[in-house]
ModelCIF file with pLDDT and N, C-alpha, C, O atoms, coordinates in Angstrom:
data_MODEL
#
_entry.id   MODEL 
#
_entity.id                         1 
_entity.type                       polymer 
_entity.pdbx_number_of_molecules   1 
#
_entity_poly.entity_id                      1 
_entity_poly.type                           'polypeptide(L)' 
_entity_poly.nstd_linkage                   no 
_entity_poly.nstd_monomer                   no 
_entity_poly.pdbx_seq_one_letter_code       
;(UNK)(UNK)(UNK)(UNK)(UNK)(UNK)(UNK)(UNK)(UNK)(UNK)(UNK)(UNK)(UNK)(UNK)(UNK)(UNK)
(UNK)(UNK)(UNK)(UNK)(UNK)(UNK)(UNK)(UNK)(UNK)(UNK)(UNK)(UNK)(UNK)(UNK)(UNK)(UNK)
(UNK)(UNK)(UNK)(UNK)(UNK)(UNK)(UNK)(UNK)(UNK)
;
_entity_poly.pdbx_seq_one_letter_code_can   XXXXXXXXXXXXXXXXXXXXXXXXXXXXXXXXXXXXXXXXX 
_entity_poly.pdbx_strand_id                 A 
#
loop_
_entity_poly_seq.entity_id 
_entity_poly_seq.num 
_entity_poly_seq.mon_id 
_entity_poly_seq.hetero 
1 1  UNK n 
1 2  UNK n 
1 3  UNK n 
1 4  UNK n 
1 5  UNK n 
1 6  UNK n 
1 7  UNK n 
1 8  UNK n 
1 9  UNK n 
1 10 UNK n 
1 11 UNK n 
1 12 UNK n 
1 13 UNK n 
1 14 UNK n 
1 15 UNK n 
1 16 UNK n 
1 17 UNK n 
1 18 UNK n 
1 19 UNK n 
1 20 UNK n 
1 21 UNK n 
1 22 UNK n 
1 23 UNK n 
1 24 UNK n 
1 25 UNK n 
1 26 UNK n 
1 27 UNK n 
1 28 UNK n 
1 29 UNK n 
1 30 UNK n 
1 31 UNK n 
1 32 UNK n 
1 33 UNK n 
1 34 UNK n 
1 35 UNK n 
1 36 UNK n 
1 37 UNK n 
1 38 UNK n 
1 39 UNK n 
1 40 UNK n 
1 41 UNK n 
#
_struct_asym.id          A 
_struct_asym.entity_id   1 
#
loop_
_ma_qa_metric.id 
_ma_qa_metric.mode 
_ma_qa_metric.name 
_ma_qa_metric.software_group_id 
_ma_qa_metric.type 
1 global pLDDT . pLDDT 
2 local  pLDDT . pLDDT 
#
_ma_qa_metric_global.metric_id      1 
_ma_qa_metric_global.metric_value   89.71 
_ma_qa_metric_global.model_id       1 
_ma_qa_metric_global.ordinal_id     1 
#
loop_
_ma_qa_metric_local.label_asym_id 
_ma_qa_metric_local.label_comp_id 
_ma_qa_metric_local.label_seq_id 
_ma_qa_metric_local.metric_id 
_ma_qa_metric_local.metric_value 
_ma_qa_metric_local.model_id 
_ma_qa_metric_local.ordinal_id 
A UNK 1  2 91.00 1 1  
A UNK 2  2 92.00 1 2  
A UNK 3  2 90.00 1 3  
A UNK 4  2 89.00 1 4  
A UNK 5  2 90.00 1 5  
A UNK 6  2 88.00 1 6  
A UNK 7  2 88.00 1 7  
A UNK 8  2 88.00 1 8  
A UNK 9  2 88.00 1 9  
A UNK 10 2 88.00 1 10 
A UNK 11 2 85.00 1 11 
A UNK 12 2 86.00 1 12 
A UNK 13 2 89.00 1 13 
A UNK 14 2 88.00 1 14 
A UNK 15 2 89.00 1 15 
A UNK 16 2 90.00 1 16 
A UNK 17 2 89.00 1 17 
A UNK 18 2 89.00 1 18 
A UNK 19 2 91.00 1 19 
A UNK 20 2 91.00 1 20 
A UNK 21 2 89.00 1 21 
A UNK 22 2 91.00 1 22 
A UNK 23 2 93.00 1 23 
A UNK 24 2 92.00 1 24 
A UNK 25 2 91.00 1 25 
A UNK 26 2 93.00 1 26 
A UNK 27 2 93.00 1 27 
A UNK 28 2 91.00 1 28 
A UNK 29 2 92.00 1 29 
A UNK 30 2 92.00 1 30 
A UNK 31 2 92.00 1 31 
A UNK 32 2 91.00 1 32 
A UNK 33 2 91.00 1 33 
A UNK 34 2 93.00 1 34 
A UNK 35 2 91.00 1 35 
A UNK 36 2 88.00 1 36 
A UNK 37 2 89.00 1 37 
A UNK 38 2 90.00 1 38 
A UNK 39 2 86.00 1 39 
A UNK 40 2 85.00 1 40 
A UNK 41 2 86.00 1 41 
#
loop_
_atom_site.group_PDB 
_atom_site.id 
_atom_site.type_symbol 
_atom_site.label_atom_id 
_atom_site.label_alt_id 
_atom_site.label_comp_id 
_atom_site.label_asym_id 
_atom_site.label_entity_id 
_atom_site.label_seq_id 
_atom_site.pdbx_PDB_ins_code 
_atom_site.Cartn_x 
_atom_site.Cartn_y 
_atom_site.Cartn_z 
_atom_site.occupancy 
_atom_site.B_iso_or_equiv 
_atom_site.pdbx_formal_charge 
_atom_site.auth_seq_id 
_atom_site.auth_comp_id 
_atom_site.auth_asym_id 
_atom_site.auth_atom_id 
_atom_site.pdbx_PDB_model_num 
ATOM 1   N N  . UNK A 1 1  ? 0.809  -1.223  0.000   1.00 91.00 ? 1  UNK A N  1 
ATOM 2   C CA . UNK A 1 1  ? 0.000  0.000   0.000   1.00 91.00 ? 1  UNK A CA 1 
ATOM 3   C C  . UNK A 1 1  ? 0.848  1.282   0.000   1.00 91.00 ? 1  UNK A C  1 
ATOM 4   O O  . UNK A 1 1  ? 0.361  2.303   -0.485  1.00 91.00 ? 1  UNK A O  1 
ATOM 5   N N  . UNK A 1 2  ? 2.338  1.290   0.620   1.00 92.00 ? 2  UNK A N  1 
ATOM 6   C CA . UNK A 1 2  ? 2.969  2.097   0.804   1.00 92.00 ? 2  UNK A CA 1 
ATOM 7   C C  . UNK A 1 2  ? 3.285  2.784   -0.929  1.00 92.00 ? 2  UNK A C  1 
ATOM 8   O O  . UNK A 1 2  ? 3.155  3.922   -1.381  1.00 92.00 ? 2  UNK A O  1 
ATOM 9   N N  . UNK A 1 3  ? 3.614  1.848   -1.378  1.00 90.00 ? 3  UNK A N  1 
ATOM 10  C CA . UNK A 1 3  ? 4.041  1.970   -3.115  1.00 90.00 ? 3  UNK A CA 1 
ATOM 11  C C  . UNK A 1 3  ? 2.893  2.616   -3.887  1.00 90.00 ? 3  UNK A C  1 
ATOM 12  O O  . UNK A 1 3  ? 2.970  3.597   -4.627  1.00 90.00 ? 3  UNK A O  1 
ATOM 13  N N  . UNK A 1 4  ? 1.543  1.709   -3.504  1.00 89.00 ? 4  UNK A N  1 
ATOM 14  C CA . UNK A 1 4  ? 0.503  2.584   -4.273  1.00 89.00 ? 4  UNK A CA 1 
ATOM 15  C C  . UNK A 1 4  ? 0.193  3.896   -3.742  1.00 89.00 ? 4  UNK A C  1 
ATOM 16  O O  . UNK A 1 4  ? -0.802 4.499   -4.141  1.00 89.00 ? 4  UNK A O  1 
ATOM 17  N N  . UNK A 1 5  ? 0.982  4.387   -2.862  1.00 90.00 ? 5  UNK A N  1 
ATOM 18  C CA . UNK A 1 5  ? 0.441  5.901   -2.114  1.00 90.00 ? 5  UNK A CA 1 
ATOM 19  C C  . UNK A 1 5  ? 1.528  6.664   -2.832  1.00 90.00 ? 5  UNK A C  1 
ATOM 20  O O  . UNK A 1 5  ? 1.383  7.776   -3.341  1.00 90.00 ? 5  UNK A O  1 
ATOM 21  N N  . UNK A 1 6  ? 2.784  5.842   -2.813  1.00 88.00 ? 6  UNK A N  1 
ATOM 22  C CA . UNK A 1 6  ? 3.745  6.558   -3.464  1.00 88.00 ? 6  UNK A CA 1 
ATOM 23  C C  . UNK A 1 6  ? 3.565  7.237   -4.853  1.00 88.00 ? 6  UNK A C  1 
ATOM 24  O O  . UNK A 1 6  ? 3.799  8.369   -5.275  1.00 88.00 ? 6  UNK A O  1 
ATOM 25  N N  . UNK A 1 7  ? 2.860  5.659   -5.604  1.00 88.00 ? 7  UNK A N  1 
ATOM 26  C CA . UNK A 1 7  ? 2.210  6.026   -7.193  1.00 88.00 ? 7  UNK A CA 1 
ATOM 27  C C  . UNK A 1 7  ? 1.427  7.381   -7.429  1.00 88.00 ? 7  UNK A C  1 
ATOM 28  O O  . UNK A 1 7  ? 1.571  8.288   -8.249  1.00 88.00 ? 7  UNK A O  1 
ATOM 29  N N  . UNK A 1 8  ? 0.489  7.151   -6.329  1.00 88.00 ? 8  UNK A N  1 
ATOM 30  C CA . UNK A 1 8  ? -0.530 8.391   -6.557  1.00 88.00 ? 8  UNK A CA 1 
ATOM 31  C C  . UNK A 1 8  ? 0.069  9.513   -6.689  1.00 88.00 ? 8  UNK A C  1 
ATOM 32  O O  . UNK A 1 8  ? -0.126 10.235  -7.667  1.00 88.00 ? 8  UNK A O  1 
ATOM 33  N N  . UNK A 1 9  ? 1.161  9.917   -5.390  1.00 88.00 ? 9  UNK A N  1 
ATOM 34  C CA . UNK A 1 9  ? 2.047  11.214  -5.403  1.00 88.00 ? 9  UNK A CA 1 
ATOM 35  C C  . UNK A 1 9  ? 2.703  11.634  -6.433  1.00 88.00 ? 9  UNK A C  1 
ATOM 36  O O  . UNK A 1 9  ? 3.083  12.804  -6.402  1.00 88.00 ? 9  UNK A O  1 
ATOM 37  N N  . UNK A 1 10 ? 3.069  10.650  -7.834  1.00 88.00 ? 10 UNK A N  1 
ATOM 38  C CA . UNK A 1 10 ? 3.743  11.151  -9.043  1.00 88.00 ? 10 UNK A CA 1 
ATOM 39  C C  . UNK A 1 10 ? 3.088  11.370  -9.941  1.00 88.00 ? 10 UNK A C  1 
ATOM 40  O O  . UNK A 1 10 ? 3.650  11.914  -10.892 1.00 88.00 ? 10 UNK A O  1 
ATOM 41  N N  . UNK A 1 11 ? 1.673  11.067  -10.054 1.00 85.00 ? 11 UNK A N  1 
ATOM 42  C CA . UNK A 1 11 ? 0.894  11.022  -11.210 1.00 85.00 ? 11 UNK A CA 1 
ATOM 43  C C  . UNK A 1 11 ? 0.851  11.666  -11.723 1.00 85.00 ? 11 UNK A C  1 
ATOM 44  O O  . UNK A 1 11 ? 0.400  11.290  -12.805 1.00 85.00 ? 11 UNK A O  1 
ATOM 45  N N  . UNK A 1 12 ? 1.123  12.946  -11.703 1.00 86.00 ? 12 UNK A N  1 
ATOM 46  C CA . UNK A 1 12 ? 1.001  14.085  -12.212 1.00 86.00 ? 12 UNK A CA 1 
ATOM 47  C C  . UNK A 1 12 ? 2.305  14.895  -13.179 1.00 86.00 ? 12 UNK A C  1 
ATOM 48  O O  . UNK A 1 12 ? 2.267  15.725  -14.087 1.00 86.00 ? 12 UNK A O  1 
ATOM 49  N N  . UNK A 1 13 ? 3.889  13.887  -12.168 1.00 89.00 ? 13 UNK A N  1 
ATOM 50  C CA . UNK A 1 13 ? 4.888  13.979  -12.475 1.00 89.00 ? 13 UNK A CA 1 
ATOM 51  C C  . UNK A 1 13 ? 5.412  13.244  -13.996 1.00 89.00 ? 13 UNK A C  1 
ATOM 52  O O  . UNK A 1 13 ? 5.996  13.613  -15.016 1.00 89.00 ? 13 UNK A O  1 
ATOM 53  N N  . UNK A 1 14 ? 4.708  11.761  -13.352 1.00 88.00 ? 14 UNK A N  1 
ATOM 54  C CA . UNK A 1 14 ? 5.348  10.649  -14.678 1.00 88.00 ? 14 UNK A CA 1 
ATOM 55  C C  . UNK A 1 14 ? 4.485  9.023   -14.207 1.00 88.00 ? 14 UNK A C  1 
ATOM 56  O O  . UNK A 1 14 ? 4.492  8.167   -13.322 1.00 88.00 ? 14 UNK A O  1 
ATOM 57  N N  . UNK A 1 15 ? 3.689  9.436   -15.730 1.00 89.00 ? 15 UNK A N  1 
ATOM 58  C CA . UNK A 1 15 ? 2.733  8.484   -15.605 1.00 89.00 ? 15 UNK A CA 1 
ATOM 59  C C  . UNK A 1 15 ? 3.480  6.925   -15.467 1.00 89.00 ? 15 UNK A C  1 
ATOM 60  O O  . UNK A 1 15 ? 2.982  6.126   -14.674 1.00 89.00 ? 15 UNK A O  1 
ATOM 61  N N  . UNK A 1 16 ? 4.598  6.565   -16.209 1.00 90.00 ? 16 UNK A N  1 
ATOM 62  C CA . UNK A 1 16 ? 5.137  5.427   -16.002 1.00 90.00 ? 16 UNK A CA 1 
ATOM 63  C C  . UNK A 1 16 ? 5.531  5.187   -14.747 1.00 90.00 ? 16 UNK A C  1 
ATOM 64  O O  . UNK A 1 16 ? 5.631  4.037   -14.321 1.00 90.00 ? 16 UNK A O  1 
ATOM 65  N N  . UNK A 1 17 ? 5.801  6.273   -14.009 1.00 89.00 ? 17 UNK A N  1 
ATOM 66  C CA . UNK A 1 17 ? 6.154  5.733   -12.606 1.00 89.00 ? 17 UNK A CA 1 
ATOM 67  C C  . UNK A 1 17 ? 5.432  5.640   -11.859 1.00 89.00 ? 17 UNK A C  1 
ATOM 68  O O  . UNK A 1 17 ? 5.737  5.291   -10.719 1.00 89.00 ? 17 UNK A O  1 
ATOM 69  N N  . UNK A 1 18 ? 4.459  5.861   -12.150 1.00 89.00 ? 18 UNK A N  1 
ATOM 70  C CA . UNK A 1 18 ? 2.693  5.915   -11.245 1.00 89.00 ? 18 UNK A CA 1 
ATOM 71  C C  . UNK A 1 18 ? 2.271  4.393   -11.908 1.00 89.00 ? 18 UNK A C  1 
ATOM 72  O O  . UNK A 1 18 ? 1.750  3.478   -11.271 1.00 89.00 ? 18 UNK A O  1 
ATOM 73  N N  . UNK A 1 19 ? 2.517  4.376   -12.889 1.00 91.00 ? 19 UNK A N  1 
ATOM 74  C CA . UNK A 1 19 ? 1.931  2.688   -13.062 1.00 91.00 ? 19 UNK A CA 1 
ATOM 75  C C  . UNK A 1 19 ? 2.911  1.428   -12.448 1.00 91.00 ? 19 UNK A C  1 
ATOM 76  O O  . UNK A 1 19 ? 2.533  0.278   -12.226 1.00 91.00 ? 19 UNK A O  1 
ATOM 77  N N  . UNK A 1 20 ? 4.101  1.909   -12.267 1.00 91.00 ? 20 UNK A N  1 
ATOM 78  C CA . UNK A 1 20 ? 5.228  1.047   -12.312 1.00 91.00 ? 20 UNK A CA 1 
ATOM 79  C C  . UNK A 1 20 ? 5.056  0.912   -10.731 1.00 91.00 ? 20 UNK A C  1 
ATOM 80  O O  . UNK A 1 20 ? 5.189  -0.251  -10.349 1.00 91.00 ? 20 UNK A O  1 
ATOM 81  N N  . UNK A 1 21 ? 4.840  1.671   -9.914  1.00 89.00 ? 21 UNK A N  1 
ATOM 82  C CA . UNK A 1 21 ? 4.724  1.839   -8.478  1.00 89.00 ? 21 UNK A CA 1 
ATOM 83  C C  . UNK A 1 21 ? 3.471  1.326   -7.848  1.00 89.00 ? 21 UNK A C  1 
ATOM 84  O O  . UNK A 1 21 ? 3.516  0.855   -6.711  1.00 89.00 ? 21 UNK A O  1 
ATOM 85  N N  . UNK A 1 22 ? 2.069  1.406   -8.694  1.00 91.00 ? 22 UNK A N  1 
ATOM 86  C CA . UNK A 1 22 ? 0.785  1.308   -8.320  1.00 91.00 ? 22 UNK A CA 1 
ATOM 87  C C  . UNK A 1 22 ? 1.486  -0.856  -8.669  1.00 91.00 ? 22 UNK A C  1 
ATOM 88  O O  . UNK A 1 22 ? 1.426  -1.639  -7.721  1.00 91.00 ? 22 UNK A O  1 
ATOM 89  N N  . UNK A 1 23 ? 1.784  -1.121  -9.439  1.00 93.00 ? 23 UNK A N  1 
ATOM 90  C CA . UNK A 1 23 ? 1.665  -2.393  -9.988  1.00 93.00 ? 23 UNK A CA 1 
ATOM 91  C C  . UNK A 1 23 ? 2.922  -3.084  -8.869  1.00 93.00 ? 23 UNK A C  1 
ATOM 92  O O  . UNK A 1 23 ? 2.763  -4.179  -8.329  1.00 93.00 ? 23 UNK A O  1 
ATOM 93  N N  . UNK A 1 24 ? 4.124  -2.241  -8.666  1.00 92.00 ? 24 UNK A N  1 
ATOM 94  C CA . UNK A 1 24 ? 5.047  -2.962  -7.875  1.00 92.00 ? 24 UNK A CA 1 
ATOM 95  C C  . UNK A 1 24 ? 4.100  -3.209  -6.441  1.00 92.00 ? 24 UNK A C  1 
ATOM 96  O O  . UNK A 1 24 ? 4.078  -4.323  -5.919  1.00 92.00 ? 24 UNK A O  1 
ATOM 97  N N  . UNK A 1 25 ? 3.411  -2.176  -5.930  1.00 91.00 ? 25 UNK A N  1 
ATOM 98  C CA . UNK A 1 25 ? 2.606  -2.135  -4.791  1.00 91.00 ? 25 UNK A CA 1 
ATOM 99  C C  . UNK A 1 25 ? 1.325  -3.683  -4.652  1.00 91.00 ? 25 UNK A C  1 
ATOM 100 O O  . UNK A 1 25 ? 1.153  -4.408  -3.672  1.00 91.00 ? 25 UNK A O  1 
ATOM 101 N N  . UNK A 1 26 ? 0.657  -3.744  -5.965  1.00 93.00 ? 26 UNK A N  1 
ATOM 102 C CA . UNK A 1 26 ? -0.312 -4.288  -5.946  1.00 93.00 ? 26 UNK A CA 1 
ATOM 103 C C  . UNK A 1 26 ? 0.599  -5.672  -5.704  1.00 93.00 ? 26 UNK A C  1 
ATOM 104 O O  . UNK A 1 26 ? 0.583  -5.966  -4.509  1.00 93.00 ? 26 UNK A O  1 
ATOM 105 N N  . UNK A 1 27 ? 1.222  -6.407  -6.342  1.00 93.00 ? 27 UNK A N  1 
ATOM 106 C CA . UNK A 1 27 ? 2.291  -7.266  -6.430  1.00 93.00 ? 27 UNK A CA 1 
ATOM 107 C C  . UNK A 1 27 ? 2.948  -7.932  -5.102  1.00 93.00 ? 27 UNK A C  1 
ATOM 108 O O  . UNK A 1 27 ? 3.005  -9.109  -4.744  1.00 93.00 ? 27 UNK A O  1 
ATOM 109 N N  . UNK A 1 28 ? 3.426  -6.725  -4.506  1.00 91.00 ? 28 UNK A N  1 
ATOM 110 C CA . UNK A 1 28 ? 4.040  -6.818  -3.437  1.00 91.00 ? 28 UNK A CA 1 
ATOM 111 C C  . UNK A 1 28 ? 3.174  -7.369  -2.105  1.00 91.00 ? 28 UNK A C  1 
ATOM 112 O O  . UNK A 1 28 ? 3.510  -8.267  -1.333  1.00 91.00 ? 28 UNK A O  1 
ATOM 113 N N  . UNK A 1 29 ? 2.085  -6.637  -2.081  1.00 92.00 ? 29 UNK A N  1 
ATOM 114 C CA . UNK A 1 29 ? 0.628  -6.882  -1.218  1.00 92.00 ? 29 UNK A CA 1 
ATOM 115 C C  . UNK A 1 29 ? 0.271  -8.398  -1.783  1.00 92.00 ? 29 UNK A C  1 
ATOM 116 O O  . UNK A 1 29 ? -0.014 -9.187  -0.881  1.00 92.00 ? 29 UNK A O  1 
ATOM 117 N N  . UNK A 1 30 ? 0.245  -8.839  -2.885  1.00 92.00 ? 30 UNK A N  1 
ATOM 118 C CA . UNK A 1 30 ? -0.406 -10.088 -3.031  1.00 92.00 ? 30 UNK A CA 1 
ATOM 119 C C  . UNK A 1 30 ? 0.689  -11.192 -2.578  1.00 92.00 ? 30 UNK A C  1 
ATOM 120 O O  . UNK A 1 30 ? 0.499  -11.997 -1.667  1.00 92.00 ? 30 UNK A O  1 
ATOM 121 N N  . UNK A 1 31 ? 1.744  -11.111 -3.278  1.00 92.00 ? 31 UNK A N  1 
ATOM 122 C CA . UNK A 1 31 ? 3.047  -12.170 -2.750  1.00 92.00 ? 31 UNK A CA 1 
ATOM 123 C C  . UNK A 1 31 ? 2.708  -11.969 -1.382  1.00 92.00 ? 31 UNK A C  1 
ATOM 124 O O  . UNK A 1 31 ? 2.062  -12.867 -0.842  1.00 92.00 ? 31 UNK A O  1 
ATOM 125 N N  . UNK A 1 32 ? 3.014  -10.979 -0.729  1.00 91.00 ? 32 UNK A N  1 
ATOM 126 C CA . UNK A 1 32 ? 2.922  -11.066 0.368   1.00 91.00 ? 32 UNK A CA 1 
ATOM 127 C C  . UNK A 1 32 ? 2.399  -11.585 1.519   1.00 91.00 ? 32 UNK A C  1 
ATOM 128 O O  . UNK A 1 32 ? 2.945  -12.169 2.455   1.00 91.00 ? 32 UNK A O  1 
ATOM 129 N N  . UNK A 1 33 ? 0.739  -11.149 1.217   1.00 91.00 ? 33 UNK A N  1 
ATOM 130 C CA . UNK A 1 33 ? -0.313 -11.998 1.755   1.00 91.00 ? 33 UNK A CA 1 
ATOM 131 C C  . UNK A 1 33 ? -0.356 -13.705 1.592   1.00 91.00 ? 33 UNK A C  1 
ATOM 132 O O  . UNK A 1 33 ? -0.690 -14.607 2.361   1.00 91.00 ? 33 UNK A O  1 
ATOM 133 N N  . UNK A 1 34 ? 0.006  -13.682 0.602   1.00 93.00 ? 34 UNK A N  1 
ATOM 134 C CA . UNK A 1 34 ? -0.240 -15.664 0.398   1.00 93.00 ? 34 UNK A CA 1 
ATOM 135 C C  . UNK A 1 34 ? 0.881  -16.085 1.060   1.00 93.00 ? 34 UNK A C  1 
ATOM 136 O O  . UNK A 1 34 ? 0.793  -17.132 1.702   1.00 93.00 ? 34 UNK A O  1 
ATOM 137 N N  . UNK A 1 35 ? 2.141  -15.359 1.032   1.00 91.00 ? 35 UNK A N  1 
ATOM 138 C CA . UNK A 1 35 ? 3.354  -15.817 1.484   1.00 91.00 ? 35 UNK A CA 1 
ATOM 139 C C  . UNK A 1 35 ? 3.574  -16.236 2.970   1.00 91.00 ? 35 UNK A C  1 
ATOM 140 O O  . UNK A 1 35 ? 4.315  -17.097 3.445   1.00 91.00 ? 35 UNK A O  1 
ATOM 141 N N  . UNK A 1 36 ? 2.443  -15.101 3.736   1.00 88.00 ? 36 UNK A N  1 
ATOM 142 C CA . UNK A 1 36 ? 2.282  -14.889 5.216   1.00 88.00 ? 36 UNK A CA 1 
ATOM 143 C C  . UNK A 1 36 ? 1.341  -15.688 5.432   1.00 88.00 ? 36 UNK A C  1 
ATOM 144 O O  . UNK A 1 36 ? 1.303  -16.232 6.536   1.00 88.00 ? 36 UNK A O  1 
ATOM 145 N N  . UNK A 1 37 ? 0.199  -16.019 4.328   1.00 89.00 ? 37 UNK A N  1 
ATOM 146 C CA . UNK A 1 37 ? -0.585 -17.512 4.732   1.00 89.00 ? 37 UNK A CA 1 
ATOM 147 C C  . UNK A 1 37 ? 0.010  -18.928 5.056   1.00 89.00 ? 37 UNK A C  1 
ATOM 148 O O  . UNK A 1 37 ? 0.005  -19.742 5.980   1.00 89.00 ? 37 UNK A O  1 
ATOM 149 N N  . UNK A 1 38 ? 0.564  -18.768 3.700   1.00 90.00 ? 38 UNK A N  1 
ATOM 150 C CA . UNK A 1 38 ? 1.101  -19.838 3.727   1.00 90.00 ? 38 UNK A CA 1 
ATOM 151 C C  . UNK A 1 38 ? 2.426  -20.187 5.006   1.00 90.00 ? 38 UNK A C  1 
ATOM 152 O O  . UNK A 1 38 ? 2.790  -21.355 5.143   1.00 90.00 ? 38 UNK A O  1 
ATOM 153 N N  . UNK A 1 39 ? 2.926  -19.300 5.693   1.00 86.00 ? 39 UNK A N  1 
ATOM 154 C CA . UNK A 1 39 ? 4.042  -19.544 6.286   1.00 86.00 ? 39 UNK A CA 1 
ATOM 155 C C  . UNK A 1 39 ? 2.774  -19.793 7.653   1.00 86.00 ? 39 UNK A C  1 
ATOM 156 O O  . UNK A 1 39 ? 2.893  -20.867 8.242   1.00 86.00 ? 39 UNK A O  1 
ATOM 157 N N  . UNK A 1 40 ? 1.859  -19.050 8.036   1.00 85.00 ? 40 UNK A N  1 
ATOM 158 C CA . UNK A 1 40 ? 1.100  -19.099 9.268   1.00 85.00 ? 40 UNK A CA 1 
ATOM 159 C C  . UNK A 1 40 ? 1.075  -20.482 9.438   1.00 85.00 ? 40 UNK A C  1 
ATOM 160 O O  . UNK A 1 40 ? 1.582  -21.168 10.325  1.00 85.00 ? 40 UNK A O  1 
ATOM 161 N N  . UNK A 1 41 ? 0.347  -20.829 8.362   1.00 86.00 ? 41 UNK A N  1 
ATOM 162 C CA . UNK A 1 41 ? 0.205  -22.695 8.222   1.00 86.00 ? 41 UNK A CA 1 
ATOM 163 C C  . UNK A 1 41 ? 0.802  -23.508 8.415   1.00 86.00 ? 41 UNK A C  1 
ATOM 164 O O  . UNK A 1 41 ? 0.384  -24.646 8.201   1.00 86.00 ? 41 UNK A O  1 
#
């Protein structure tokens, strides 16, 4: 979430880095979550 807040803050600057940041974010949150499931287990 940190990354997609980051994204938002450039949008205006440079759209590739607003997508590149929104997508590293979304990415990061999903590995993440399954990763932390799966390790809970």
């Amino acid at each position: 979430p940190i990354a997609v807040i980051s994204g938002l803050t450039v949008i205006t600057k440079s759209v590739p880095v607003f997508f590149t940041c929104i997508g590293m974010g979304f990415i990061l949150t999903g590995v993440g979550a399954a990763a932390a499931y799966g390790l809970y287990l």
